[in-house]
C-alpha atoms as a PDB file:
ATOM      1  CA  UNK A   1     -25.573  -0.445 -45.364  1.00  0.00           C
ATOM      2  CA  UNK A   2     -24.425  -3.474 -43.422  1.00  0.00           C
ATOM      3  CA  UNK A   3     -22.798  -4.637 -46.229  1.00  0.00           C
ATOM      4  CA  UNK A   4     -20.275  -1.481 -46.831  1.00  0.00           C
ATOM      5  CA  UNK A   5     -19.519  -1.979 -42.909  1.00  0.00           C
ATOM      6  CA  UNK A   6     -18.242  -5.028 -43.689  1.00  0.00           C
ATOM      7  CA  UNK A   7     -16.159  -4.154 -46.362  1.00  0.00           C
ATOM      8  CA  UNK A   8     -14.954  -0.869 -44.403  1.00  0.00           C
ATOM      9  CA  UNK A   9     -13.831  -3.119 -41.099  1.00  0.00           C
ATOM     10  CA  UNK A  10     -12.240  -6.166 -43.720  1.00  0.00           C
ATOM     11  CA  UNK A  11      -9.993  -2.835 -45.567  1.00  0.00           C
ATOM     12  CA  UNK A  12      -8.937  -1.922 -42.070  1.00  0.00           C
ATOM     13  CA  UNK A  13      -7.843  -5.447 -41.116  1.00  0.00           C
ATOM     14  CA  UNK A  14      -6.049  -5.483 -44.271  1.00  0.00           C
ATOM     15  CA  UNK A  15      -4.140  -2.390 -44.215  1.00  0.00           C
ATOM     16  CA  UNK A  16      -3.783  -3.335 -40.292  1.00  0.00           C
ATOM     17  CA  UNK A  17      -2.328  -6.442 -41.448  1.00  0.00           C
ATOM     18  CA  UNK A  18       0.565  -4.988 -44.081  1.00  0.00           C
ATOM     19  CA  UNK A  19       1.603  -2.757 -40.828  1.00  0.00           C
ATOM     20  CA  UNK A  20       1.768  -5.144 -38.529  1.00  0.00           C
ATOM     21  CA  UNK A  21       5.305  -6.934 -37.705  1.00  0.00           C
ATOM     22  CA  UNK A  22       5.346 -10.451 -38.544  1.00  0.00           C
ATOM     23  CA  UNK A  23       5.421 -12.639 -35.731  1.00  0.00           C
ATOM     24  CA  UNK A  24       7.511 -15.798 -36.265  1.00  0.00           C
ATOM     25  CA  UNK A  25       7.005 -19.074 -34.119  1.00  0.00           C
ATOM     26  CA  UNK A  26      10.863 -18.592 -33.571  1.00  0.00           C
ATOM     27  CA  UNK A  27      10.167 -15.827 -32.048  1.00  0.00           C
ATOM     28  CA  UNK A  28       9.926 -16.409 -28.303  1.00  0.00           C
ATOM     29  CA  UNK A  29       8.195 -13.678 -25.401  1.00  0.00           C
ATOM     30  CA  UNK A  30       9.834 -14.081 -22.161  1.00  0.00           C
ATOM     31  CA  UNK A  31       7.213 -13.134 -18.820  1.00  0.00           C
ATOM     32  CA  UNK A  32       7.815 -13.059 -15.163  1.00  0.00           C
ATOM     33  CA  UNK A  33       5.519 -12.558 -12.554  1.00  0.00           C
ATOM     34  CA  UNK A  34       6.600 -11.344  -8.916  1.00  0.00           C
ATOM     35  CA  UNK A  35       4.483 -10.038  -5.850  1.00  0.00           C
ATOM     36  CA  UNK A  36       5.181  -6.687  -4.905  1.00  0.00           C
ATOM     37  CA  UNK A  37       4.090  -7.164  -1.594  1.00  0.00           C
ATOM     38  CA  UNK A  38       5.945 -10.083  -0.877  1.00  0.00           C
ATOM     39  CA  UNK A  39       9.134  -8.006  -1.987  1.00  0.00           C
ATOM     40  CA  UNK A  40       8.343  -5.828   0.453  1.00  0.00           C
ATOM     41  CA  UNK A  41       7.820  -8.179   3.354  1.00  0.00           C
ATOM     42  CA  UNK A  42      10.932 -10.716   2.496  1.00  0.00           C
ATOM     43  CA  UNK A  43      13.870  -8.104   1.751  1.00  0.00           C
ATOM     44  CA  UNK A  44      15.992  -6.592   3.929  1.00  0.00           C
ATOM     45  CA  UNK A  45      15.359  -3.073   2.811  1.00  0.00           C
ATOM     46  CA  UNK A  46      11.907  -4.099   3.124  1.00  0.00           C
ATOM     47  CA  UNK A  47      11.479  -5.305   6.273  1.00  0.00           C
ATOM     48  CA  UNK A  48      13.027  -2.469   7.697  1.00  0.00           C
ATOM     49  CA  UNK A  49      10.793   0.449   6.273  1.00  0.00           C
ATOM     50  CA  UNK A  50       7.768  -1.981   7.605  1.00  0.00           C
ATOM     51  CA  UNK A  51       9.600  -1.920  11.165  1.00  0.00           C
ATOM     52  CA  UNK A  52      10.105   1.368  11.076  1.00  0.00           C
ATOM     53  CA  UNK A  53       6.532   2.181   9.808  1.00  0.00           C
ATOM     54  CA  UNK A  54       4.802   0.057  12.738  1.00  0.00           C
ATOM     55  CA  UNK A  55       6.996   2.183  15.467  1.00  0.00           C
ATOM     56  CA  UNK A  56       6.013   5.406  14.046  1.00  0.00           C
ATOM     57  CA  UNK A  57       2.682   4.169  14.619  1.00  0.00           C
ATOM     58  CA  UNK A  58       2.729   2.431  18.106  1.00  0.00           C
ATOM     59  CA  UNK A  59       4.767   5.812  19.388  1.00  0.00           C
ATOM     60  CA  UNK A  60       1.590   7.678  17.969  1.00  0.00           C
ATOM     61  CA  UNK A  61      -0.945   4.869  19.760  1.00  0.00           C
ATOM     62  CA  UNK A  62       0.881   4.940  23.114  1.00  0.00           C
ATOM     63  CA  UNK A  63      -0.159   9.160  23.078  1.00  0.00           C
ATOM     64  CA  UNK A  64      -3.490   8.127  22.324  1.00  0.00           C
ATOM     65  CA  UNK A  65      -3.537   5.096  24.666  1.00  0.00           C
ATOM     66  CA  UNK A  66      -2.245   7.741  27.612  1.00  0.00           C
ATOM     67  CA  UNK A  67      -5.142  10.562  26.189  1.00  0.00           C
ATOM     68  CA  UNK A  68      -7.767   8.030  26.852  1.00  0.00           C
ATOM     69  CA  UNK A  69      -6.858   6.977  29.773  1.00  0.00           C
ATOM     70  CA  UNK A  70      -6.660  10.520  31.056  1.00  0.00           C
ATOM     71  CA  UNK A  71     -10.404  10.927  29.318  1.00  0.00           C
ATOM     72  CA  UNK A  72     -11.297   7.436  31.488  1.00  0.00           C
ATOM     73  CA  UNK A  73     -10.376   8.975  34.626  1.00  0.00           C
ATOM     74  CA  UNK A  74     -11.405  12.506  34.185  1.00  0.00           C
ATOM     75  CA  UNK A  75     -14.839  10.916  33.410  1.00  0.00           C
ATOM     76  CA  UNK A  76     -14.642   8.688  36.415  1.00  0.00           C
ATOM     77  CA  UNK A  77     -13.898  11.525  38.834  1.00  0.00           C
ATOM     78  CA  UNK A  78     -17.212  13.137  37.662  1.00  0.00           C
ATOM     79  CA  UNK A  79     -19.269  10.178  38.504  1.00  0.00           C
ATOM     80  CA  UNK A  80     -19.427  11.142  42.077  1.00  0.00           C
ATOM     81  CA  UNK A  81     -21.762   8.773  43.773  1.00  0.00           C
ATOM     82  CA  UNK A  82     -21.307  10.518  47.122  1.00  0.00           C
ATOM     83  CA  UNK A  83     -22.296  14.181  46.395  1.00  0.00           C
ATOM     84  CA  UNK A  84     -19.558  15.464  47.647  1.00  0.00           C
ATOM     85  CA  UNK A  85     -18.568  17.715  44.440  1.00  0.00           C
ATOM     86  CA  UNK A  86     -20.370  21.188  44.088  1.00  0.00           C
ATOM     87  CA  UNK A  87     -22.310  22.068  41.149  1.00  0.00           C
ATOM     88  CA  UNK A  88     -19.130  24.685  40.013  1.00  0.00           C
ATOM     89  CA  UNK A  89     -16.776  21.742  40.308  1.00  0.00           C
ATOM     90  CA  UNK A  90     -18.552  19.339  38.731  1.00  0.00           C
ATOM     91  CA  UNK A  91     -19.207  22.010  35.719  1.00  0.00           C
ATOM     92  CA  UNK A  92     -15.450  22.725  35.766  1.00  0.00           C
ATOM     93  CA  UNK A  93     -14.398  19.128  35.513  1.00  0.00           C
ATOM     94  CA  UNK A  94     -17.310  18.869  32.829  1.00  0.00           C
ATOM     95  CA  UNK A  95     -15.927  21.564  30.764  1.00  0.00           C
ATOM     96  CA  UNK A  96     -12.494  19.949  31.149  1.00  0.00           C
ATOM     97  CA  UNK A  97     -13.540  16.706  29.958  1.00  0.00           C
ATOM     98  CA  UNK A  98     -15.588  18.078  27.056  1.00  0.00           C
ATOM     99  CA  UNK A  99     -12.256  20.426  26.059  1.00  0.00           C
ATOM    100  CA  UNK A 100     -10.053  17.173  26.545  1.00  0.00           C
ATOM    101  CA  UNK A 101     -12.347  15.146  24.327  1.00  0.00           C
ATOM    102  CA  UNK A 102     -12.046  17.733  21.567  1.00  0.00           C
ATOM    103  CA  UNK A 103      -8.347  17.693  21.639  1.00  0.00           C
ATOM    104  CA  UNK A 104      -8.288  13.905  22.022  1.00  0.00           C
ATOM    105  CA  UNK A 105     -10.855  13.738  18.734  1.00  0.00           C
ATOM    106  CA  UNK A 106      -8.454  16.190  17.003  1.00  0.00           C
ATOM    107  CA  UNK A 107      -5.139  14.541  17.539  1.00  0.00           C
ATOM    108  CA  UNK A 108      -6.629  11.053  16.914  1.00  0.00           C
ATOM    109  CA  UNK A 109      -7.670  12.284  13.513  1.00  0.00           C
ATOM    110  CA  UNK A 110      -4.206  14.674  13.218  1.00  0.00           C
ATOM    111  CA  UNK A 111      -2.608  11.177  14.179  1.00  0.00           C
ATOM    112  CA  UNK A 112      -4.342   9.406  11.204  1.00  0.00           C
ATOM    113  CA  UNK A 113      -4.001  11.252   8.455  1.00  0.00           C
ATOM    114  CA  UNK A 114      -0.005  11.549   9.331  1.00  0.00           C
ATOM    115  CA  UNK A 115       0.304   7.403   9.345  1.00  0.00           C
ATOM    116  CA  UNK A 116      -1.877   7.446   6.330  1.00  0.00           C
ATOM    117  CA  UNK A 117       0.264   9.900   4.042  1.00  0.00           C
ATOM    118  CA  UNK A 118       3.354   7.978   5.665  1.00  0.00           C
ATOM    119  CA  UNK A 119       2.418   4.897   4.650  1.00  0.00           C
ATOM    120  CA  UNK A 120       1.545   6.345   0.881  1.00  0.00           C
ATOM    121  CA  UNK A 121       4.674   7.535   0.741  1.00  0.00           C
ATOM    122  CA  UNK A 122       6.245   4.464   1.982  1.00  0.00           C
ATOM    123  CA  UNK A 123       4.205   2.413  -0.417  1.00  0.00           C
ATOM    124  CA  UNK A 124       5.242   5.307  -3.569  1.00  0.00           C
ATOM    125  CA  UNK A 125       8.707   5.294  -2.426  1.00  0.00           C
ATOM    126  CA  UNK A 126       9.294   1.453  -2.257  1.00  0.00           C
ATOM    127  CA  UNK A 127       6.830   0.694  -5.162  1.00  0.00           C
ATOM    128  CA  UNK A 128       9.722   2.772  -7.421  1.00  0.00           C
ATOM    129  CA  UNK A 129      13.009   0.668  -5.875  1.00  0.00           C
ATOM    130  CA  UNK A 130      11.038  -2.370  -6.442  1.00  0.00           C
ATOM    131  CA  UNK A 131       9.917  -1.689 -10.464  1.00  0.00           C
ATOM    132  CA  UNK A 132      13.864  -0.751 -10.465  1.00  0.00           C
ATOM    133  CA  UNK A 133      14.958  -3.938  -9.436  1.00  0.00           C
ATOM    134  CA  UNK A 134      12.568  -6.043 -11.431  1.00  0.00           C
ATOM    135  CA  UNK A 135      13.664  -3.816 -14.556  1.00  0.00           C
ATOM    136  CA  UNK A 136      16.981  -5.003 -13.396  1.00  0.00           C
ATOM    137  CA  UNK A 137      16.140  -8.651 -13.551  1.00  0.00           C
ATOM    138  CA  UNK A 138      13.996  -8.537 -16.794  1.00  0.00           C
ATOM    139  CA  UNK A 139      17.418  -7.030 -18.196  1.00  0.00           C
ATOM    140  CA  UNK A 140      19.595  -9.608 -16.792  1.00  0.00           C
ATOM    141  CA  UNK A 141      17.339 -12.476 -17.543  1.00  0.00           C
ATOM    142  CA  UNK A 142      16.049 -11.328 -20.792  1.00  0.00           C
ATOM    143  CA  UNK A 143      12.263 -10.922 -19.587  1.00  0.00           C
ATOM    144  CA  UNK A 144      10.624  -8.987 -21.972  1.00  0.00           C
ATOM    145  CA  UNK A 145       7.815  -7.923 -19.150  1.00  0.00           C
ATOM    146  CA  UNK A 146       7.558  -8.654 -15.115  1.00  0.00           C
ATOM    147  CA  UNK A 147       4.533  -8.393 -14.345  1.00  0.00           C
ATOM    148  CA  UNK A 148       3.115  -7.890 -10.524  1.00  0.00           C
ATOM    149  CA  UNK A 149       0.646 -10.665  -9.719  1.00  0.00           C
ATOM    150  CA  UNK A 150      -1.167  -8.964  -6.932  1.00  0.00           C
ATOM    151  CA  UNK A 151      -3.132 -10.161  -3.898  1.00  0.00           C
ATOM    152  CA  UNK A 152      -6.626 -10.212  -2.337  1.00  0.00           C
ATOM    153  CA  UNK A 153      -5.366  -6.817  -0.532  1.00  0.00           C
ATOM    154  CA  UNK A 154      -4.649  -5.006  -4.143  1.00  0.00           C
ATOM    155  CA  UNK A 155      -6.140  -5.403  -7.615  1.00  0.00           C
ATOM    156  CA  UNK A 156      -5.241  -9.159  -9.219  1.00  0.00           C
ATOM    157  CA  UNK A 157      -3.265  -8.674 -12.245  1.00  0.00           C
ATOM    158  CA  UNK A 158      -2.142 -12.472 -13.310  1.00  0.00           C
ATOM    159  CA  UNK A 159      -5.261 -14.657 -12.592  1.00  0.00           C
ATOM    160  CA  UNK A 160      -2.827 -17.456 -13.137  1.00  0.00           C
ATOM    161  CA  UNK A 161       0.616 -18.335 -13.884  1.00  0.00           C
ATOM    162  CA  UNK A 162       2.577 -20.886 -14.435  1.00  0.00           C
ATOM    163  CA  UNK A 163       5.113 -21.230 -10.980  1.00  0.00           C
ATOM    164  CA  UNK A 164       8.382 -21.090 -13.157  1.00  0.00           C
ATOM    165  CA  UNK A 165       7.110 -17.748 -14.348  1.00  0.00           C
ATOM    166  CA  UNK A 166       7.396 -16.452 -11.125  1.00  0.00           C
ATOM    167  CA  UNK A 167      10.519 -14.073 -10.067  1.00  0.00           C
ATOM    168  CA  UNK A 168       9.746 -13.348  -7.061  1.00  0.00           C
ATOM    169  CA  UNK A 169      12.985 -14.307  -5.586  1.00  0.00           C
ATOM    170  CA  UNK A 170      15.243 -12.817  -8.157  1.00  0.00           C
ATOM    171  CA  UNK A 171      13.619  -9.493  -7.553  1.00  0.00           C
ATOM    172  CA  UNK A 172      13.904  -9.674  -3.349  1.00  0.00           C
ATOM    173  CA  UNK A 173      17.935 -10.972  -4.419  1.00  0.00           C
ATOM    174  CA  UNK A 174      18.075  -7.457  -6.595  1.00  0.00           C
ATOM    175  CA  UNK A 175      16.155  -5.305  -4.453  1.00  0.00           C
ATOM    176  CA  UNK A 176      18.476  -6.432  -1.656  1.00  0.00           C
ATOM    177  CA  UNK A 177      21.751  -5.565  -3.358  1.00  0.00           C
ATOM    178  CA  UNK A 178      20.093  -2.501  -4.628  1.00  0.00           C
ATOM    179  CA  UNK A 179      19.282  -0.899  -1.586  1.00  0.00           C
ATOM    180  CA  UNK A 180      21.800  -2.240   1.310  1.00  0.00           C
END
């Protein structure tokens, strides 16, 4: 048994092995590495869609910022250490806190999601123009594959590389001129 599972797995390295292109020590593999991320943060094109990604979201926190406050307020003019406020009042400005907290709940969680799928679609969008201008570079430079090294934020691709192999400038130069 073991032995005919031997000979099956040595006839399939074989026939493997007639298939198989030759490769010649002449023959040479060009690799880059870049950091997407870094791309991102360094271009031009870059740096705006980041800019204008953080204002979309600190015009979204100031509404929050002013709901809360309202909330902080509202609750402070129900702490009424004098007495003076009549059990209907005090219900009424109950029930308006309680409805204002729902709403505030609501359109923190509305105001979420909407930064969320904006930055995915930010991150899709830009994650294209940048393959585009590394497939640029490979081309021009005669890189056979660029490859994206990652960072602690994102999943590691290159555990380690050689710092010549890294193109991380050519492709900010590229994306640059590619998206002015």
């Amino acid at each position: 048994m073991i032995g005919a599972s031997v000979i099956r797995i040595l006839g399939v390295l074989l026939l493997w092995g007639m298939w198989a292109q030759p490769v010649h020590a002449a023959d040479v593999v060009k690799v880059g590495v870049m950091d997407q991320q870094v791309v991102m943060e360094w271009s031009k094109a870059g740096k705006r869609a980041l800019e204008e990604m953080k204002s979309y979201s600190l015009t979204r926190q100031k509404i929050i910022n002013a709901d809360d406050q309202e909330l902080k307020d509202l609750e402070q003019s129900l702490q009424d250490p004098t007495g003076k406020l009549s059990d209907a009042v005090k219900q009424e400005k109950q029930e308006q806190f309680r409805t204002k907290l729902e709403t505030y709940q609501r359109r923190l969680q509305d105001f979420n999601r909407e930064v969320q799928q904006k930055q995915r679609e930010m991150v899709a969008e830009y994650s294209k123009k940048i393959a585009e201008a590394a497939q640029a570079v490979a081309q021009k430079e005669g890189y056979q594959a660029i490859l994206d090294k990652g960072n602690e934020a994102v999943i590691r691709v290159v555990l380690y590389h050689q710092p010549s192999l890294d193109v991380t400038d050519l492709v900010v130069k590229e994306f640059d001129r590619q998206n002015k």
